[in-house]
Protein backbone atom coordinates (compact mmCIF):
# COMPACT_ATOMS: atom_id res chain seq x y z
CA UNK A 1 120.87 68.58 137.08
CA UNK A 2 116.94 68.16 136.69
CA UNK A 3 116.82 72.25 136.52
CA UNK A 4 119.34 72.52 133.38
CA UNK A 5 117.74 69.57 132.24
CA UNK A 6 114.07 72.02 132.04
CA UNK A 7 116.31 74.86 130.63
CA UNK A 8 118.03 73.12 127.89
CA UNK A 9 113.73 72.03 127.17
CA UNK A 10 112.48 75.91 127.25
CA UNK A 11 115.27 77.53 125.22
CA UNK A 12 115.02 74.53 122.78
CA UNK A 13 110.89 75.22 122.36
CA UNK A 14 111.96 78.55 122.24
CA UNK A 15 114.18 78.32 119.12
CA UNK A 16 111.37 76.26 117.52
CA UNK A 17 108.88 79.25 117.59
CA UNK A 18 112.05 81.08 115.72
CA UNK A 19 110.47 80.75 111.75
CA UNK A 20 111.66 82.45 109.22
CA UNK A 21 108.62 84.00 108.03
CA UNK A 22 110.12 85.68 104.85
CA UNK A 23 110.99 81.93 103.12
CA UNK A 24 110.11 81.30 99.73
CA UNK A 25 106.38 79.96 99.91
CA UNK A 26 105.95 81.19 103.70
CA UNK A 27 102.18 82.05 104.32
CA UNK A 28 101.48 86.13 104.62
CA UNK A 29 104.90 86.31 101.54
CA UNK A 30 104.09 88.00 98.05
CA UNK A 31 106.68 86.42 96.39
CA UNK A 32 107.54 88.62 93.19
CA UNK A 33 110.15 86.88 90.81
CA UNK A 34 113.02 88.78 89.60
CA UNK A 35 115.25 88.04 86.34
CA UNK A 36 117.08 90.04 84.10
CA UNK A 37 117.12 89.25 80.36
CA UNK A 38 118.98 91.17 77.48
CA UNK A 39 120.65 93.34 80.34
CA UNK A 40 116.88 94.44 81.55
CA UNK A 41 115.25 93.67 84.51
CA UNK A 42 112.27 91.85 84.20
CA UNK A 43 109.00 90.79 86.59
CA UNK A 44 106.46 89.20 85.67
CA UNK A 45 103.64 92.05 86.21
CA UNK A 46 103.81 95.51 85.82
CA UNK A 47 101.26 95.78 88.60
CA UNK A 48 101.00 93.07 91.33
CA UNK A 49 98.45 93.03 93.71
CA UNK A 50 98.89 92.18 97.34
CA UNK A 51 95.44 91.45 99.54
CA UNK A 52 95.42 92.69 103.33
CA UNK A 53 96.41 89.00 104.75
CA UNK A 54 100.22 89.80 102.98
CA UNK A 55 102.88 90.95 105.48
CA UNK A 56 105.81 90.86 103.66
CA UNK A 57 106.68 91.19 100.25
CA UNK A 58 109.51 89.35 98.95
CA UNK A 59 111.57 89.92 95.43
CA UNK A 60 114.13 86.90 94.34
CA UNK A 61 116.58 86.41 92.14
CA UNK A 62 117.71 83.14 90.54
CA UNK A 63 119.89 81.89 92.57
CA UNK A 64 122.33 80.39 90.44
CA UNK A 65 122.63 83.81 88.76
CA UNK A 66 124.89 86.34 89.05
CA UNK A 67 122.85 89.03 89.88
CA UNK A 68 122.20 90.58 93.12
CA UNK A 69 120.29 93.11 94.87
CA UNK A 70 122.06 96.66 96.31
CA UNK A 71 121.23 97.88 99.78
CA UNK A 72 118.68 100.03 97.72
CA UNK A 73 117.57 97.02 95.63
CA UNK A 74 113.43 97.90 96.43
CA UNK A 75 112.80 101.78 96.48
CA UNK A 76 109.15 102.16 97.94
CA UNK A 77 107.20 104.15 100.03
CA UNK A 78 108.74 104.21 103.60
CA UNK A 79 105.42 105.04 105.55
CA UNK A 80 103.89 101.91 104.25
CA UNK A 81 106.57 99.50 103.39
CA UNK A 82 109.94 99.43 105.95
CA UNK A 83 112.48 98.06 107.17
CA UNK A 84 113.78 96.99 103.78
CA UNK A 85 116.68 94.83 103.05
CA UNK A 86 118.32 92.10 101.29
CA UNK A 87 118.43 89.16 102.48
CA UNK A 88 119.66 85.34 101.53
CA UNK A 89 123.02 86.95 100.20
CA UNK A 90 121.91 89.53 98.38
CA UNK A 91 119.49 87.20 95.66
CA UNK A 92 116.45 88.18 97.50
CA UNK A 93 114.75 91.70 98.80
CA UNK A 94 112.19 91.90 101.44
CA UNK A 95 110.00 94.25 102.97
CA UNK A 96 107.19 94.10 105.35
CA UNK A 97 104.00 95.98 105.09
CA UNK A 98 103.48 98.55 107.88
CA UNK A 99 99.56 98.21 107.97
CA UNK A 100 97.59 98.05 104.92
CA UNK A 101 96.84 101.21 103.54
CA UNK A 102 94.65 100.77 100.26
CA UNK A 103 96.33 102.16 97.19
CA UNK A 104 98.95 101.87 94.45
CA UNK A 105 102.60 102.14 95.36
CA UNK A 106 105.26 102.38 92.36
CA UNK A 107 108.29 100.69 93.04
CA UNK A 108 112.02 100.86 91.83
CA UNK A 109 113.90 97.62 91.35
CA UNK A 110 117.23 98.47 91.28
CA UNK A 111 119.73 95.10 90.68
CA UNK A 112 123.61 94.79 89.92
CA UNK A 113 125.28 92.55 88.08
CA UNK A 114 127.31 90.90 90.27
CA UNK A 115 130.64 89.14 88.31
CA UNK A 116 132.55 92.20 89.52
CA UNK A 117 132.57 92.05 93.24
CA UNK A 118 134.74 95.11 94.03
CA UNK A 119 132.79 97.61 91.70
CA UNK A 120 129.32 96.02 90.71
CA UNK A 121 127.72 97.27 88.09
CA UNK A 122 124.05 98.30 88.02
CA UNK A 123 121.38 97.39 85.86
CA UNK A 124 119.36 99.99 84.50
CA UNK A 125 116.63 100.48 86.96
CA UNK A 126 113.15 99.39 86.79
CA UNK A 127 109.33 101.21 87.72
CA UNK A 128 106.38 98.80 88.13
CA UNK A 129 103.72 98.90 90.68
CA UNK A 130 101.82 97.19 93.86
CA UNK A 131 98.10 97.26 94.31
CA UNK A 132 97.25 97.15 98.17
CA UNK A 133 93.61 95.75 97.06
């Protein structure tokens, strides 16, 4: 009994180590904003710039919207930037850095619109850039 007792202890400190370190606010997280107005997609800088104490970069969506990010919602450099994904049901992207190479990077942020969930429909796309400073 006493030797489940110290298992049930070290998986549960265990778990607690588990943070999600891509959540909204998380320290090492560019969070990049995402919203589409008159059909376009829209951040809030053309050119965002991410210091070398960044990990992961993180685009969201509102999430009372109906817009969503594809598999390919974040087209970037694959050397520097990988694996990339959405996550938190599609209304956020995120990719971690793979080192940090100084440089610019463009970007393309593709997003559908989601109130057809058979066929969505895609937003024209969008180009902007990141400044590894």
């Amino acid at each position: 009994m006493k030797h489940s007792a110290w298992v049930v202890v070290a998986i549960s400190l265990a778990l607690c180590g588990c943070v999600d370190k891509t959540s909204t606010g998380a320290a090492g997280v560019r969070n990049i904003e995402v919203r589409v107005e008159g059909g376009k997609i829209v951040v809030p800088e053309k050119s965002v710039a991410v210091k070398a104490d960044i990990g992961t970069i993180m685009w969201n969506l509102p999430l009372d919207g109906r817009y969503v990010f594809p598999r390919d919602g974040i087209v970037i450099d694959p050397g520097n930037f990988s694996p990339c994904a959405p996550t938190k049901a599609g209304k956020s992207f995120t990719c971690p850095k793979r080192g940090h190479r100084l440089g610019n990077y463009k970007y393309i942020v593709n997003v559908n619109d989601g109130t057809t969930p058979l066929e969505p429909l895609p937003l024209p796309p969008l180009d902007p850039w990141i400044e590894n400073q």
